[in-house]
Protein backbone atom coordinates (compact mmCIF):
# COMPACT_ATOMS: atom_id res chain seq x y z
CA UNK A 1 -181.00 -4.85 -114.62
CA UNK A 2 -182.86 -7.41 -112.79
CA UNK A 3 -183.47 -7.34 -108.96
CA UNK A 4 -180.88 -9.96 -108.44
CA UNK A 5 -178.19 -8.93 -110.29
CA UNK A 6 -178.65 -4.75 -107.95
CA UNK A 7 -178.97 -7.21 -104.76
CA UNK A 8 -175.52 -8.97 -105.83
CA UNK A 9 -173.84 -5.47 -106.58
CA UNK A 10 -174.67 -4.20 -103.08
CA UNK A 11 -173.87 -7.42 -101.58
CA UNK A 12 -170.18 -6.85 -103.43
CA UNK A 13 -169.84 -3.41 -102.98
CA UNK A 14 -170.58 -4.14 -99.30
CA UNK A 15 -167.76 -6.38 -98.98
CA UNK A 16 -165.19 -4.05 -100.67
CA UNK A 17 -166.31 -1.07 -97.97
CA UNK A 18 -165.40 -3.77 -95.11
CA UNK A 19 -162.18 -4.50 -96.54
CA UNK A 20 -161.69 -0.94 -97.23
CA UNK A 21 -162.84 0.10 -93.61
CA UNK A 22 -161.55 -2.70 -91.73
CA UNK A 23 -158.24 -2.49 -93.46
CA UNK A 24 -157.81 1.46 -92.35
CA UNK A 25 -159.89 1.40 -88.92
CA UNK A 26 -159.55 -2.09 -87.76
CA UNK A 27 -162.12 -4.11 -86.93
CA UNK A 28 -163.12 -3.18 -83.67
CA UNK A 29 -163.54 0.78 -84.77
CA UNK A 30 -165.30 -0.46 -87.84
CA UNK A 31 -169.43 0.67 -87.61
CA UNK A 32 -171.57 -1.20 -89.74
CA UNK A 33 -172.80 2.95 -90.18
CA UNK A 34 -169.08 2.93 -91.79
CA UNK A 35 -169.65 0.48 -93.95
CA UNK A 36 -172.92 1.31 -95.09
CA UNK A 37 -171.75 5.03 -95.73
CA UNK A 38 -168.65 3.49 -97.81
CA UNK A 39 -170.87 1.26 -99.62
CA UNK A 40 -173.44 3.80 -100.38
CA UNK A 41 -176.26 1.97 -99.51
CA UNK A 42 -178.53 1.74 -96.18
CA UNK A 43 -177.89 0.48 -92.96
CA UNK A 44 -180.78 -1.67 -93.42
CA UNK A 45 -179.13 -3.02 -96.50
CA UNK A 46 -175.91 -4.00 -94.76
CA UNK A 47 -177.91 -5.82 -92.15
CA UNK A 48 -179.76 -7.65 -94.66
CA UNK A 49 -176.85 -9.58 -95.82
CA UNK A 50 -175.05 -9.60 -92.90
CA UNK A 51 -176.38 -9.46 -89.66
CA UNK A 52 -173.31 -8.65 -88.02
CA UNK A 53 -169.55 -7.54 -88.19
CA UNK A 54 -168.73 -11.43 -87.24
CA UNK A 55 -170.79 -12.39 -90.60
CA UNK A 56 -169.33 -9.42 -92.59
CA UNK A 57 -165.39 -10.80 -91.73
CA UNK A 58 -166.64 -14.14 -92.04
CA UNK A 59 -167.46 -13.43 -95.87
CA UNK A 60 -163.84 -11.66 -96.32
CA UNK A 61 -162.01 -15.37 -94.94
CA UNK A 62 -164.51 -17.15 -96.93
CA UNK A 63 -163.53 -14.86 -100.36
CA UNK A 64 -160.15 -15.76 -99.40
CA UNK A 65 -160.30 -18.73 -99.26
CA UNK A 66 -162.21 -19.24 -102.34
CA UNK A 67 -159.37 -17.48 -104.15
CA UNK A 68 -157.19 -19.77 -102.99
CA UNK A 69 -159.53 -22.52 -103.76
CA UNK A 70 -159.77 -21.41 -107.54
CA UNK A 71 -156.46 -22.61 -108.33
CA UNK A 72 -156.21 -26.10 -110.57
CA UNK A 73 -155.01 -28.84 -107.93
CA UNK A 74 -151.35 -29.74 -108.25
CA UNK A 75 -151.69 -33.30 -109.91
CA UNK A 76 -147.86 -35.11 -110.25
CA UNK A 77 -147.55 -36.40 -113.68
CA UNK A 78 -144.71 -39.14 -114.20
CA UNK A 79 -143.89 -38.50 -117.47
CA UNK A 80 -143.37 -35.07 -116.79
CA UNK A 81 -139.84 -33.30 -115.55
CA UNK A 82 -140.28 -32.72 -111.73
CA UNK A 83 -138.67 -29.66 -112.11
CA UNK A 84 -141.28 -28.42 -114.74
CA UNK A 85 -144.17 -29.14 -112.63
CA UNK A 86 -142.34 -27.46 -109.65
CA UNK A 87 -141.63 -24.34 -111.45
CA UNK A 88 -145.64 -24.52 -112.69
CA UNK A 89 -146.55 -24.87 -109.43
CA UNK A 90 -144.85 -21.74 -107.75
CA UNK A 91 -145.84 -19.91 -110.72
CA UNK A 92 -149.48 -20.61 -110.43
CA UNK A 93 -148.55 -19.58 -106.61
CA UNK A 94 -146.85 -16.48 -107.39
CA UNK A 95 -149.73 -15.69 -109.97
CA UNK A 96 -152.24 -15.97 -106.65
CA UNK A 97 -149.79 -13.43 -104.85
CA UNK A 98 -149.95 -10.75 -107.20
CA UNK A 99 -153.64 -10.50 -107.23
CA UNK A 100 -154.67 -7.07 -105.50
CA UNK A 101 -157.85 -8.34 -104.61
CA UNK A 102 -156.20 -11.78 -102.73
CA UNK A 103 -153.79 -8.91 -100.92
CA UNK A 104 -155.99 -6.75 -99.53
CA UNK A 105 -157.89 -9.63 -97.94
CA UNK A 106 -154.89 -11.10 -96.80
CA UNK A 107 -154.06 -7.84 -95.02
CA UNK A 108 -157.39 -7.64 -93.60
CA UNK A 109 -157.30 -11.21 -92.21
CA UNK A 110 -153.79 -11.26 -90.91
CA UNK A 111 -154.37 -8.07 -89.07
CA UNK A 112 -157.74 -9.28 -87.32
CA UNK A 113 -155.81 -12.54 -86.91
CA UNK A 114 -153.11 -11.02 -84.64
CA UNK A 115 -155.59 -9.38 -82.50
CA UNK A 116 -158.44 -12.05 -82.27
CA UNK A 117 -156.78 -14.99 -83.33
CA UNK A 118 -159.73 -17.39 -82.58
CA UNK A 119 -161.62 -15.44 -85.44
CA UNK A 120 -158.98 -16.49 -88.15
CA UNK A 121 -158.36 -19.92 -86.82
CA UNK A 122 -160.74 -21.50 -88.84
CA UNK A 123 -159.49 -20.43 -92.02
CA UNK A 124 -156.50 -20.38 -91.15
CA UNK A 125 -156.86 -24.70 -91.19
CA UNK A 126 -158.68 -24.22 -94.54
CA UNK A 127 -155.91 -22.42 -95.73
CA UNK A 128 -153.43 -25.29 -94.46
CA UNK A 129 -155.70 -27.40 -96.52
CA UNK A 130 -155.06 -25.80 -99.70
CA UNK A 131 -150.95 -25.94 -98.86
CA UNK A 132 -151.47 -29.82 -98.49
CA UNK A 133 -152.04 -30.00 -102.53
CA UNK A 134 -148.54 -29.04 -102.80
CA UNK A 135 -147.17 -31.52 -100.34
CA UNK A 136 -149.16 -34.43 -102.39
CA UNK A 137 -147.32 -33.81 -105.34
CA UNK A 138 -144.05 -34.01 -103.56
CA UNK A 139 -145.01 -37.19 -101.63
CA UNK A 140 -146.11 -38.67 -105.47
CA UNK A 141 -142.32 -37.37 -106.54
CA UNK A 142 -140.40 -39.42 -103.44
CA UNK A 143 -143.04 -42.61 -104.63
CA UNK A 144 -141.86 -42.46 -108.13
CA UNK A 145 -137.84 -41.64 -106.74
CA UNK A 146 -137.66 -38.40 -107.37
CA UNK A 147 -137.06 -37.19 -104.63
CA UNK A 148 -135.66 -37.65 -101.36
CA UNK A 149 -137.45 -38.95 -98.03
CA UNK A 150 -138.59 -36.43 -96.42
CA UNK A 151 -142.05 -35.22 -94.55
CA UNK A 152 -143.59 -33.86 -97.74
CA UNK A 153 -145.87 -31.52 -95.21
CA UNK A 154 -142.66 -29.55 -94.23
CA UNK A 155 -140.75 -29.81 -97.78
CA UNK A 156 -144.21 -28.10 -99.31
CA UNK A 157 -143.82 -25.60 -96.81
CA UNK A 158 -139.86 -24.82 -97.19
CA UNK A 159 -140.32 -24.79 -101.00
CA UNK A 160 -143.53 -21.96 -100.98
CA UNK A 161 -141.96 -20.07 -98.65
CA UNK A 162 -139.26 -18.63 -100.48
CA UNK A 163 -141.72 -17.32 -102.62
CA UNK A 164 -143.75 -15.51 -99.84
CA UNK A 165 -140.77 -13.82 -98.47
CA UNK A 166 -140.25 -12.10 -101.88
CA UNK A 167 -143.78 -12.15 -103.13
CA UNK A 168 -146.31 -11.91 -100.47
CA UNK A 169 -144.82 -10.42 -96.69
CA UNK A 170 -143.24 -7.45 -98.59
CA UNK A 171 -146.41 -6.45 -100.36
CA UNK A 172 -148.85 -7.28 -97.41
CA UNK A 173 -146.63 -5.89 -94.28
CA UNK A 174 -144.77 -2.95 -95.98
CA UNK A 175 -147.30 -1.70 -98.94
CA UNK A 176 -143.71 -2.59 -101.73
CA UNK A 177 -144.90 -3.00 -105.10
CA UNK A 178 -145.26 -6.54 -107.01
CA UNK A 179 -142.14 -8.72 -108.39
CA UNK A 180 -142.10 -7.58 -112.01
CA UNK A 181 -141.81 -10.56 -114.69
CA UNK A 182 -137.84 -10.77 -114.33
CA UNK A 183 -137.42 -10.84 -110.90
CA UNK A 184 -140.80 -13.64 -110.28
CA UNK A 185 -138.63 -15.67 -112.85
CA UNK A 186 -135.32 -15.46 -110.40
CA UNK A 187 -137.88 -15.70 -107.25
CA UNK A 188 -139.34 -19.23 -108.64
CA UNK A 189 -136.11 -20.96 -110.61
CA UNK A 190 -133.74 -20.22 -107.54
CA UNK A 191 -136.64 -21.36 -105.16
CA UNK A 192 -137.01 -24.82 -107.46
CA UNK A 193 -133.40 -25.14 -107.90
CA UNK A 194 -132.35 -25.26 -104.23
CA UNK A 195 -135.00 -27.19 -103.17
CA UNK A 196 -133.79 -30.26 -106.07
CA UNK A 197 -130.32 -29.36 -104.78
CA UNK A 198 -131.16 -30.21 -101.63
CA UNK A 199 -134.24 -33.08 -101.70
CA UNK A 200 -133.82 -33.79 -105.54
CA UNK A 201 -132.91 -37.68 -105.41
């Protein structure tokens, strides 16, 4: 194994003990000792890649974000049913959702976020970033009349979050398990279906 590829296994198994630790202790009672222990590597080691707690939660947001980021960018296609590419998009969504990985930093970020909210805000706009891919291909639907004026911003934001109240709050805030296959499918059709009922020109 060459020296890089050890120095990138510590640097990951470093992040997973600060998710693990922050998750359970918070991260205020979180030692970089803790993490270190958790990681099972030195002290020294921790500091080496991160120089501090701030740096160490700053990598969690920034893995977040980046598995946000890894989803393809929601193009509209005109020769395509709307419908289609709405149901591909909340599935692609609801794909995101399910990942244990994308949870547990969610829960790790929303829980810091509550207490230090200036920490978050950052990536929290990054975040709002990614939502405004969504909100282009509704504002390319109402240019091609297909659907209804509207401020695609808050029609984006109506249509995802039926899918977090099923998908992602229930997981994240009260540990339930996943959506199996059948009930993602009722989840995303009703979601798409309501929101053409209601904006569909």
């Amino acid at each position: 194994m060459t020296t890089s590829r050890l120095t990138d296994r510590k640097r990951a198994a470093i992040v997973q003990a600060a998710i693990a630790e922050f998750r359970s202790n918070g991260f205020d009672a979180t030692s970089m000792d803790r993490v270190a222990a958790t990681a099972g590597v030195s002290k020294r080691t921790v500091y080496n890649h991160f120089p501090s707690k701030d740096d160490l939660f700053a990598q969690i947001l920034e893995e977040l974000w980046d598995c946000s980021a890894s989803a393809a960018p929601a193009l509209y296609r005109a020769d395509q049913p709307l419908r289609t590419q709405l149901m591909e998009l909340l599935r692609q969504k609801v794909a995101l959702l399910r990942d244990p990985y994308f949870l547990d930093l969610a829960r790790v970020a929303i829980a810091e976020a509550i207490h230090t909210p200036e920490r978050a805000r950052s990536m929290v706009a990054k975040l709002s970033e990614k939502e405004e891919g969504a909100a282009a291909l509704l504002r390319a639907a109402q240019a091609d009349g297909k659907l209804k004026a509207g401020d695609p911003a808050f029609m984006a934001t109506v249509l995802q979050g039926q899918l977090k109240t099923f998908a992602f709050w229930p997981q994240v805030a009260m540990a339930q398990p996943g959506l199996d296959e059948a009930q993602e499918t009722a989840v995303v059709e009703t979601a798409v279906d309501m929101f053409l009922c209601y904006w569909g020109a």
